[in-house]
Protein backbone atom coordinates (compact mmCIF):
# COMPACT_ATOMS: atom_id res chain seq x y z
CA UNK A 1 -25.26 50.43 170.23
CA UNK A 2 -22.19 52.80 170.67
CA UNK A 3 -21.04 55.31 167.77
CA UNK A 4 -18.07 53.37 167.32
CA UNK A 5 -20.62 49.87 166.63
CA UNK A 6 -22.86 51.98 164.67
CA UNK A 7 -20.29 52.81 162.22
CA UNK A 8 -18.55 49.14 162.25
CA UNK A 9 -21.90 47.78 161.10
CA UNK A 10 -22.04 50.73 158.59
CA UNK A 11 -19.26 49.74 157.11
CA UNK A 12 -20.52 47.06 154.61
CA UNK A 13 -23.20 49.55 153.69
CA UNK A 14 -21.52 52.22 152.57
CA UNK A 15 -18.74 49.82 150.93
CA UNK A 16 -21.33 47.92 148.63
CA UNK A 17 -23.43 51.40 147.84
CA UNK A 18 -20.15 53.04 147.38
CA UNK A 19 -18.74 50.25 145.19
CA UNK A 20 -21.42 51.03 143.04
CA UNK A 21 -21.11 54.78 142.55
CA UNK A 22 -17.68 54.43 141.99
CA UNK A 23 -17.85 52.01 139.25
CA UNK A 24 -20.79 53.87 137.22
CA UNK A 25 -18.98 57.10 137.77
CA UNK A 26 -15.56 55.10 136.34
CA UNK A 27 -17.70 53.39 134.06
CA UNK A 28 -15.89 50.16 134.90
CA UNK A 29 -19.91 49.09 135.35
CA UNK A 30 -22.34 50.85 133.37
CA UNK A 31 -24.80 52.75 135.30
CA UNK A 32 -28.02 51.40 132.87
CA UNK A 33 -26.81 48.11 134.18
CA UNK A 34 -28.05 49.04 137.43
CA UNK A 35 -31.88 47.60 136.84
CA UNK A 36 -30.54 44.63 135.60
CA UNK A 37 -28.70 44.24 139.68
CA UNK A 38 -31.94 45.76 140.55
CA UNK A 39 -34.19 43.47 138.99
CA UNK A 40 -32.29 40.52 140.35
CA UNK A 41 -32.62 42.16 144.31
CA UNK A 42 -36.08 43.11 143.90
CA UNK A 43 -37.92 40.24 141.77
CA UNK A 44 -35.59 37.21 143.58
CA UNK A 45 -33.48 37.52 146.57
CA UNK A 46 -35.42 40.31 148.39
CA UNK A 47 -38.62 38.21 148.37
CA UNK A 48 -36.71 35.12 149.16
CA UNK A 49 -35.32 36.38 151.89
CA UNK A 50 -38.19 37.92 153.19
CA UNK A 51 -40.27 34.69 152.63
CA UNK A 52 -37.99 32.66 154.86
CA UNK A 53 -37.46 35.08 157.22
CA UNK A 54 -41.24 35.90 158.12
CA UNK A 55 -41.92 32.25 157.82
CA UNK A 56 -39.57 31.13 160.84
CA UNK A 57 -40.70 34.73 162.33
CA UNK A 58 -42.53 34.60 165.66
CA UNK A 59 -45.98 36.39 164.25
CA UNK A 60 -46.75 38.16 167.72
CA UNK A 61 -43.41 39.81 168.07
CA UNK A 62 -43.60 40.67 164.42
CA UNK A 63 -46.29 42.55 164.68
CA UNK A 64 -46.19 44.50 167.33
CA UNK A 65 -49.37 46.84 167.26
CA UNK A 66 -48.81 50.03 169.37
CA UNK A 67 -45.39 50.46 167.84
CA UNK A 68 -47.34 49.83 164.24
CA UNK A 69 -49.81 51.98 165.69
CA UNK A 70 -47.91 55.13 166.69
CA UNK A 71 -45.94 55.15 163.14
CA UNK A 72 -49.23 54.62 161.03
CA UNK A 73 -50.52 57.89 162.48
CA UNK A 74 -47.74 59.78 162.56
CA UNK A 75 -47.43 58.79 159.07
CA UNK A 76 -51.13 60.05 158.28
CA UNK A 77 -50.72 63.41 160.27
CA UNK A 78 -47.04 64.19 158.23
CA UNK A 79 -49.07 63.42 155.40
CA UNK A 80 -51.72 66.14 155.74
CA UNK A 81 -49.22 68.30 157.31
CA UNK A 82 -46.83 67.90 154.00
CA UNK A 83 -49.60 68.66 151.57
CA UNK A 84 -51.07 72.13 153.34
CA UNK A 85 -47.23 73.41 152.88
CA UNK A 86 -47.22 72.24 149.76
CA UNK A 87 -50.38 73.81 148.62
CA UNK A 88 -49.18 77.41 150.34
CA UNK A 89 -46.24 76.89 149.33
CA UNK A 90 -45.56 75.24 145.62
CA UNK A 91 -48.74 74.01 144.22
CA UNK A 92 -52.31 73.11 144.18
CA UNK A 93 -52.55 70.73 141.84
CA UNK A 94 -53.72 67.10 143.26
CA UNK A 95 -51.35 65.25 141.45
CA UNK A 96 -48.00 67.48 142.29
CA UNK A 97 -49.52 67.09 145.50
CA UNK A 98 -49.73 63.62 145.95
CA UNK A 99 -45.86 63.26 144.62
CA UNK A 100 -44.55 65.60 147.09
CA UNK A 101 -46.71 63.50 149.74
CA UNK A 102 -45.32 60.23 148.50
CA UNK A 103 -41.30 61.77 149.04
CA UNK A 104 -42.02 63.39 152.13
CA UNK A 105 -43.47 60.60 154.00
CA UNK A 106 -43.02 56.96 152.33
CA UNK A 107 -39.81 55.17 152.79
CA UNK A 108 -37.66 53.14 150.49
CA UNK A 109 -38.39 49.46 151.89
CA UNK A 110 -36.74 47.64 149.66
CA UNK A 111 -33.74 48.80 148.14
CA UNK A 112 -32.67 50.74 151.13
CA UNK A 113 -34.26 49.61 154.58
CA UNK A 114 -34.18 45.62 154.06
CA UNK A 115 -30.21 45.51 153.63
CA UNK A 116 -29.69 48.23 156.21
CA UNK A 117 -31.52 46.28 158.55
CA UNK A 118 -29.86 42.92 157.47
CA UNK A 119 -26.95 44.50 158.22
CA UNK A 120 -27.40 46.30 161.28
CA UNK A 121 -29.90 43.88 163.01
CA UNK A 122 -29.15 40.61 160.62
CA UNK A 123 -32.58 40.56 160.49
CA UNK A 124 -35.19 43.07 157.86
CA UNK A 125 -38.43 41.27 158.89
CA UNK A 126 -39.48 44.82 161.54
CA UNK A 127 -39.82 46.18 157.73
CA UNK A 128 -42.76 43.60 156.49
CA UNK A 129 -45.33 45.51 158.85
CA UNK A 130 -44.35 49.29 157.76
CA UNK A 131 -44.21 47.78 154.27
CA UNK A 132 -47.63 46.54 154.77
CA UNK A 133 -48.91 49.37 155.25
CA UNK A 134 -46.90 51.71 152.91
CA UNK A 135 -48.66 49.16 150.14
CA UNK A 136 -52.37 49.60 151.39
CA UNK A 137 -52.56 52.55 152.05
CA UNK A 138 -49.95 55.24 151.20
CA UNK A 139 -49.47 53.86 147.88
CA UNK A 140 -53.40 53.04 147.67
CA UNK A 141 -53.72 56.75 148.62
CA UNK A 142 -51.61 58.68 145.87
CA UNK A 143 -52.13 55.94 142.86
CA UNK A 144 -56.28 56.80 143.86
CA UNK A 145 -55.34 61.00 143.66
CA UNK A 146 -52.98 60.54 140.78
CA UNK A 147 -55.78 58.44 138.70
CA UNK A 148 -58.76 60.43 139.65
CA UNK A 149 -56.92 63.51 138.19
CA UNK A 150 -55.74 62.43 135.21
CA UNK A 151 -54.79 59.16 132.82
CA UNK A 152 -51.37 57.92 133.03
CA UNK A 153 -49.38 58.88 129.41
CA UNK A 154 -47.98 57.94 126.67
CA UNK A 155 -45.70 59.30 124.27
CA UNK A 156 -46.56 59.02 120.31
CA UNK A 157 -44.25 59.29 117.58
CA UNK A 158 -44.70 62.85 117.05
CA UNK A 159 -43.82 63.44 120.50
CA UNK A 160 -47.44 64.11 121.66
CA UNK A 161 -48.11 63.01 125.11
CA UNK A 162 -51.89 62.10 125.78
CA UNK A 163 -53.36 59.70 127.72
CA UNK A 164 -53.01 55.85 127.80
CA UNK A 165 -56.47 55.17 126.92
CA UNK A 166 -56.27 57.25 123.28
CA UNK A 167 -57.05 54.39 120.28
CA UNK A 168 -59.09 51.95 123.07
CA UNK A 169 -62.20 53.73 123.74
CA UNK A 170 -60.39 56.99 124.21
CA UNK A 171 -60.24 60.13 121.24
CA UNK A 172 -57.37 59.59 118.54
CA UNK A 173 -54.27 61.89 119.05
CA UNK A 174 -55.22 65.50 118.64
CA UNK A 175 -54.46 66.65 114.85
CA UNK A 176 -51.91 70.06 114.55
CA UNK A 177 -53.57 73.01 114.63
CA UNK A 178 -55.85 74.38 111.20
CA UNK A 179 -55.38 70.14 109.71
CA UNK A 180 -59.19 69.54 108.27
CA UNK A 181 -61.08 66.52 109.67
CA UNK A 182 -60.63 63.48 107.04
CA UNK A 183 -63.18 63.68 104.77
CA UNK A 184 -65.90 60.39 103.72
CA UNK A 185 -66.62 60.04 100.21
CA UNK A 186 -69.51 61.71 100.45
CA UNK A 187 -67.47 65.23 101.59
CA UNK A 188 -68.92 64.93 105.13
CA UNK A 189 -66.62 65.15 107.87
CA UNK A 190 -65.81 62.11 109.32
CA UNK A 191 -66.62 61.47 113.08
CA UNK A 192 -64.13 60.52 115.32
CA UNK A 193 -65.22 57.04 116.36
CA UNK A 194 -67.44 54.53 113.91
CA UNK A 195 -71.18 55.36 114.14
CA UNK A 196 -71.58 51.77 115.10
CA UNK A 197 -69.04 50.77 117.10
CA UNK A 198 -69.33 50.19 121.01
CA UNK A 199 -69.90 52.83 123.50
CA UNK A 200 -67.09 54.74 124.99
CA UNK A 201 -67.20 53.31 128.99
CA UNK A 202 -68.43 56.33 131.47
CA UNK A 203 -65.66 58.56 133.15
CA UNK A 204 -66.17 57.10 136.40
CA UNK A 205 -66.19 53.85 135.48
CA UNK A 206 -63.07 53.84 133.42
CA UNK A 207 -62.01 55.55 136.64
CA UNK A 208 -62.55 52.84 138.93
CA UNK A 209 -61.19 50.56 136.81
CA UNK A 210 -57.76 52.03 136.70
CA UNK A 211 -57.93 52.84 140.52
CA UNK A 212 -58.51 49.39 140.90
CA UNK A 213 -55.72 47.96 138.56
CA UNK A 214 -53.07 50.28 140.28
CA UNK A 215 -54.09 49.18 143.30
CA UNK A 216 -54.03 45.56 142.28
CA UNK A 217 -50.25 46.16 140.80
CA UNK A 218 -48.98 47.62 144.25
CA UNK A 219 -49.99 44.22 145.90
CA UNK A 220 -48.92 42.38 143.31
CA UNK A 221 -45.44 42.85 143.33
CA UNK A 222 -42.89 39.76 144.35
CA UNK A 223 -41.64 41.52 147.50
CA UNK A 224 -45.34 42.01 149.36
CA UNK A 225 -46.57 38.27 147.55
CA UNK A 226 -43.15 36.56 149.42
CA UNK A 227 -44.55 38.65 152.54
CA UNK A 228 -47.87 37.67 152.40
CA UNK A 229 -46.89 33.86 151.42
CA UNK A 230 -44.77 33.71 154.04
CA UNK A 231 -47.23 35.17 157.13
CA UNK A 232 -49.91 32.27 155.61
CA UNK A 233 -47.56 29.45 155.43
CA UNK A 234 -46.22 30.75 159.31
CA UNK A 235 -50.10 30.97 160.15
CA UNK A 236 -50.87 27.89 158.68
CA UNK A 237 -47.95 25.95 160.43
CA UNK A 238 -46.82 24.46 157.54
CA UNK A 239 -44.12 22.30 157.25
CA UNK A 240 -40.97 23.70 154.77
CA UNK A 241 -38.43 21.27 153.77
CA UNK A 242 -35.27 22.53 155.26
CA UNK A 243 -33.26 22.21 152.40
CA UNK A 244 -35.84 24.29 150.43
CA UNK A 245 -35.65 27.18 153.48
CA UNK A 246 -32.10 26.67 152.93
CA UNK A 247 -32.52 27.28 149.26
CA UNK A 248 -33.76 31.12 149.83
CA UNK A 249 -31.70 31.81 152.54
CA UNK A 250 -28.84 31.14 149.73
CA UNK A 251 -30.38 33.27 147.42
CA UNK A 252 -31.88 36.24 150.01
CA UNK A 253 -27.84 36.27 151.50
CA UNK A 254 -27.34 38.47 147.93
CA UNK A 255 -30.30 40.71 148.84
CA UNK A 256 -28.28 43.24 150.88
CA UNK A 257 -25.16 43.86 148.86
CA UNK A 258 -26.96 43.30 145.11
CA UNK A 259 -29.76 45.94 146.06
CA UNK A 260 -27.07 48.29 147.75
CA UNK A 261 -24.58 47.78 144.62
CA UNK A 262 -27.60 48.74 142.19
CA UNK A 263 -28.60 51.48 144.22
CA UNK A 264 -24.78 52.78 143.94
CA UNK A 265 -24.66 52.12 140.27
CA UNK A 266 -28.19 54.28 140.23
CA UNK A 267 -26.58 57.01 141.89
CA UNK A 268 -23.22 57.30 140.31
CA UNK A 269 -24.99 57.20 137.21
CA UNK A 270 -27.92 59.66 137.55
CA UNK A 271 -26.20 62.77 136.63
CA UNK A 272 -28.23 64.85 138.96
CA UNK A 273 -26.71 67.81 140.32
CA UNK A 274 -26.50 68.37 144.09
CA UNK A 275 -24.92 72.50 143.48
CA UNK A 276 -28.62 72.98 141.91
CA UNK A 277 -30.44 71.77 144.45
CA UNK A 278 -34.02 73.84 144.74
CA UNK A 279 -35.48 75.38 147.91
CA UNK A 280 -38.00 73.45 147.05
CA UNK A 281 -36.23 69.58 147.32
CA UNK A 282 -34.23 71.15 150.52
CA UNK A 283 -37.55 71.24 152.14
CA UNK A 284 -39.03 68.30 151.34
CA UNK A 285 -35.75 66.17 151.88
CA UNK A 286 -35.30 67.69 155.17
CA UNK A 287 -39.12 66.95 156.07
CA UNK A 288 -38.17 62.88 154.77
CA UNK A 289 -35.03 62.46 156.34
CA UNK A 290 -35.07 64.61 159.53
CA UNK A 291 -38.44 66.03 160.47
CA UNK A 292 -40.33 62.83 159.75
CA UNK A 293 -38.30 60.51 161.83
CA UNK A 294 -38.31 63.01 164.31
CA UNK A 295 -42.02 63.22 164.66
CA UNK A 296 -42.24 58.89 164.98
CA UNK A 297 -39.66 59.12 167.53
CA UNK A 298 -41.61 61.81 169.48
CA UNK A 299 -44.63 59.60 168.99
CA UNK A 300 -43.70 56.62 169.50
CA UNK A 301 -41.86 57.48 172.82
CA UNK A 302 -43.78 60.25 174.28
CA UNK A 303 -47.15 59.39 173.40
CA UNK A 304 -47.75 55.54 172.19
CA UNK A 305 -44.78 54.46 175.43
CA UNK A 306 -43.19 52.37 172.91
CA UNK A 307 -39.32 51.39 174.14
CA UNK A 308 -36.96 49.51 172.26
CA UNK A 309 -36.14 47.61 169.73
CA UNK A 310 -38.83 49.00 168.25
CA UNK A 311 -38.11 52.62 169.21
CA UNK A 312 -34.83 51.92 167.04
CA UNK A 313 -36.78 50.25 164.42
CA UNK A 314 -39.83 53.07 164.14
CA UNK A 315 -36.84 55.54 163.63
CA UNK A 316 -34.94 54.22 161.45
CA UNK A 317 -37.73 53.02 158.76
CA UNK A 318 -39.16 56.98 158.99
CA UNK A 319 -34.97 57.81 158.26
CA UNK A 320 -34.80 56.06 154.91
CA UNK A 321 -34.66 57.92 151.98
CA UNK A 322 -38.05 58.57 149.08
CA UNK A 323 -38.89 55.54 147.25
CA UNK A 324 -37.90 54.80 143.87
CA UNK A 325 -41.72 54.26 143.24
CA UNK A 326 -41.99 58.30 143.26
CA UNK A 327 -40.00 58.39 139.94
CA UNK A 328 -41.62 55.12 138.86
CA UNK A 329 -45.11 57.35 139.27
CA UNK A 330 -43.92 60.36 138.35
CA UNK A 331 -43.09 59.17 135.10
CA UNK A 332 -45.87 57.16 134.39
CA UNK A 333 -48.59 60.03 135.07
CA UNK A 334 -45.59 62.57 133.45
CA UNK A 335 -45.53 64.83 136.53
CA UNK A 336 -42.22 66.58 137.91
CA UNK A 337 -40.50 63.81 136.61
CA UNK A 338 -37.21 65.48 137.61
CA UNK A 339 -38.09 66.85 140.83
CA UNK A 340 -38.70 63.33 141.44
CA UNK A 341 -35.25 61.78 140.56
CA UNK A 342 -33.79 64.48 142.15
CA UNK A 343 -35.41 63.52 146.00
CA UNK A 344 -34.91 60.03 145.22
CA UNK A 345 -31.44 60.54 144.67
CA UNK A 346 -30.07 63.14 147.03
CA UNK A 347 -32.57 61.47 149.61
CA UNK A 348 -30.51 58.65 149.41
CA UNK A 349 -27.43 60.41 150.19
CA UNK A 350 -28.65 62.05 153.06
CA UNK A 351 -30.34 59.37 154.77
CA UNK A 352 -27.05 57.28 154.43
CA UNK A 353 -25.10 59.95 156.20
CA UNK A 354 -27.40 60.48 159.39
CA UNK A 355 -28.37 56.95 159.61
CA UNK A 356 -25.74 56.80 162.75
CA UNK A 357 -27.28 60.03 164.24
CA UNK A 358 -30.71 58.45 164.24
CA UNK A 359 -29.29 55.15 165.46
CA UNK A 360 -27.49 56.96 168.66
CA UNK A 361 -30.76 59.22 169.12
CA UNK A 362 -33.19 56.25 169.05
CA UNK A 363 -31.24 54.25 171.32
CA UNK A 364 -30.37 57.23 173.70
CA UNK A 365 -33.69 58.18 173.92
């Protein structure tokens, strides 16, 4: 694919994505109305078009296993690599650690790589593998470190955060400073929790449990159910009505432009500022969208022998930008929530503007 190709089929990217920043920044579309377009993308016409797509997919081209191979370690080694320079470098706490993990290596699947790929290839199913395994285990790895170190949180009326689990089995919300303990009639203190009411479940226990329900959520979601509906159907050989397959290629046709308009909208509207950008999100920005493509290219080429299209495809998916999960987590464990907009959102930026260096290098190479 030449430069001047690369940038044709570019064209309808950055119009749709650039659409959207311009109308949240002109408020002719309000920015909040962003999760409403991304709702829509990522709970309907992604997974349609997915569905259909892996469905008429041939499965042993799909899944192409030295190719899958080469990027699942590459992934693994950038992931230990990422967290020792973190931990000389920023922090040492598991949970910061796992967040700066998460931006550094996983990719934005589908907001950002199924619509690029629809419109570069006309095709996003080289994501479903690579999305596969971001679900099982990156995700599976950081929602495990993130749990095991601390509760997700909640906000109370006073504007206390403490964990989820308070009122359920959990202590009440801490009392301010020097307030005595309610007193019983009697003028004893009263205890925290009823003398006769049902044991408080073991640390590790409630541990497990919300390890396991995070992990459940991250397969649960419509895009990886489509996937996974779609690979059994294919396996199975069953038979589709045509007008039905018809029916969510209608619908997934929006996937591409809604999910790049929202992501726009997202942007325009986030209020982040690129002038204060810390040494800290330079790094790991540059380690998502430049070192960590690098490093599957070298990889994939030099060591695994893996030639195109999946050279092109390797590349690219390491090129996207963080995921929008990394806020999503960040915010619901209520760590470096802003560092994690931030690398979503300039992330994004970048990744758009050396997606047609990557594209010529992959393909050169």
């Amino acid at each position: 694919m030449e430069a001047l190709a690369v940038f044709e089929k570019l064209v309808p990217v950055a119009l749709a994505l650039g659409g959207g920043v311009l109308f949240a920044r002109r408020s002719v579309v309000s920015a909040a109305s962003s999760k409403a377009f991304a709702d829509f993308a990522f709970l309907f016409a992604v997974p349609c078009y997915l569905f259909a797509n892996i469905y008429r997919s041939d499965l042993g081209a799909l899944f192409a296993w030295p190719a899958l191979a080469g990027y699942a370690v590459t992934a693994v080694i950038a992931m230990a690599v990422v967290g020792v320079l973190a931990g000389l470098t920023t922090t040492r706490e598991p949970r910061q650690l796992a967040l700066r993990i998460m931006a550094a290596v996983q990719v934005n699947t589908a907001y950002f790589a199924v619509p690029v790929f629809i419109m570069l290839f006309g095709d996003a199913a080289p994501v479903f593998p690579v999305l596969l395994f971001q679900v099982c285990v990156l995700t599976l790895v950081v929602l495990a470190i993130m749990e095991l170190n601390g509760a997700p949180v909640k906000v109370f009326p006073a504007g206390q955060a403490v964990p989820a689990s308070a009122g359920a089995g959990g202590l009440r919300p801490t009392r301010p400073t020097g307030e005595p303990r309610p007193m019983q009639p009697t003028g004893e203190p009263r205890p925290l929790q009823p003398a006769g009411g049902p044991p408080a479940p073991s640390p590790l226990r409630s541990r497990r449990g919300r390890v396991g329900r995070a992990l459940w959520g991250s397969l649960n979601t419509p895009v990886v159910l489509a996937c996974n509906a779609g690979l059994l159907l294919n396996l199975l050989a069953f038979q589709i009505p045509e007008p039905l397959l018809g029916g969510f290629d209608f619908v997934g046709a929006a996937a591409a432009p809604i999910a790049l308009f929202a992501l726009g909208l997202h942007l325009g509207g986030s209020g982040v500022s690129f002038r204060h950008t810390t040494g800290e999100e330079i790094w790991l920005i540059a380690v998502k969208c430049l070192l960590f493509p690098f490093a599957v290219w070298l990889a994939a080429a030099h060591v695994f022998d893996i030639g195109d299209p999946w050279l092109t495809y390797l590349v690219l998916i390491a090129a996207m930008p963080a995921p929008q999960n990394l806020f999503i987590v960040a915010q619901r464990y209520g760590v470096d929530v802003e560092l994690s907009a931030a690398l979503v959102v300039k992330s994004s930026v970048a990744a758009l503007l050396l997606l047609p260096f990557w594209i010529h290098w992959a393909q050169a190479g």
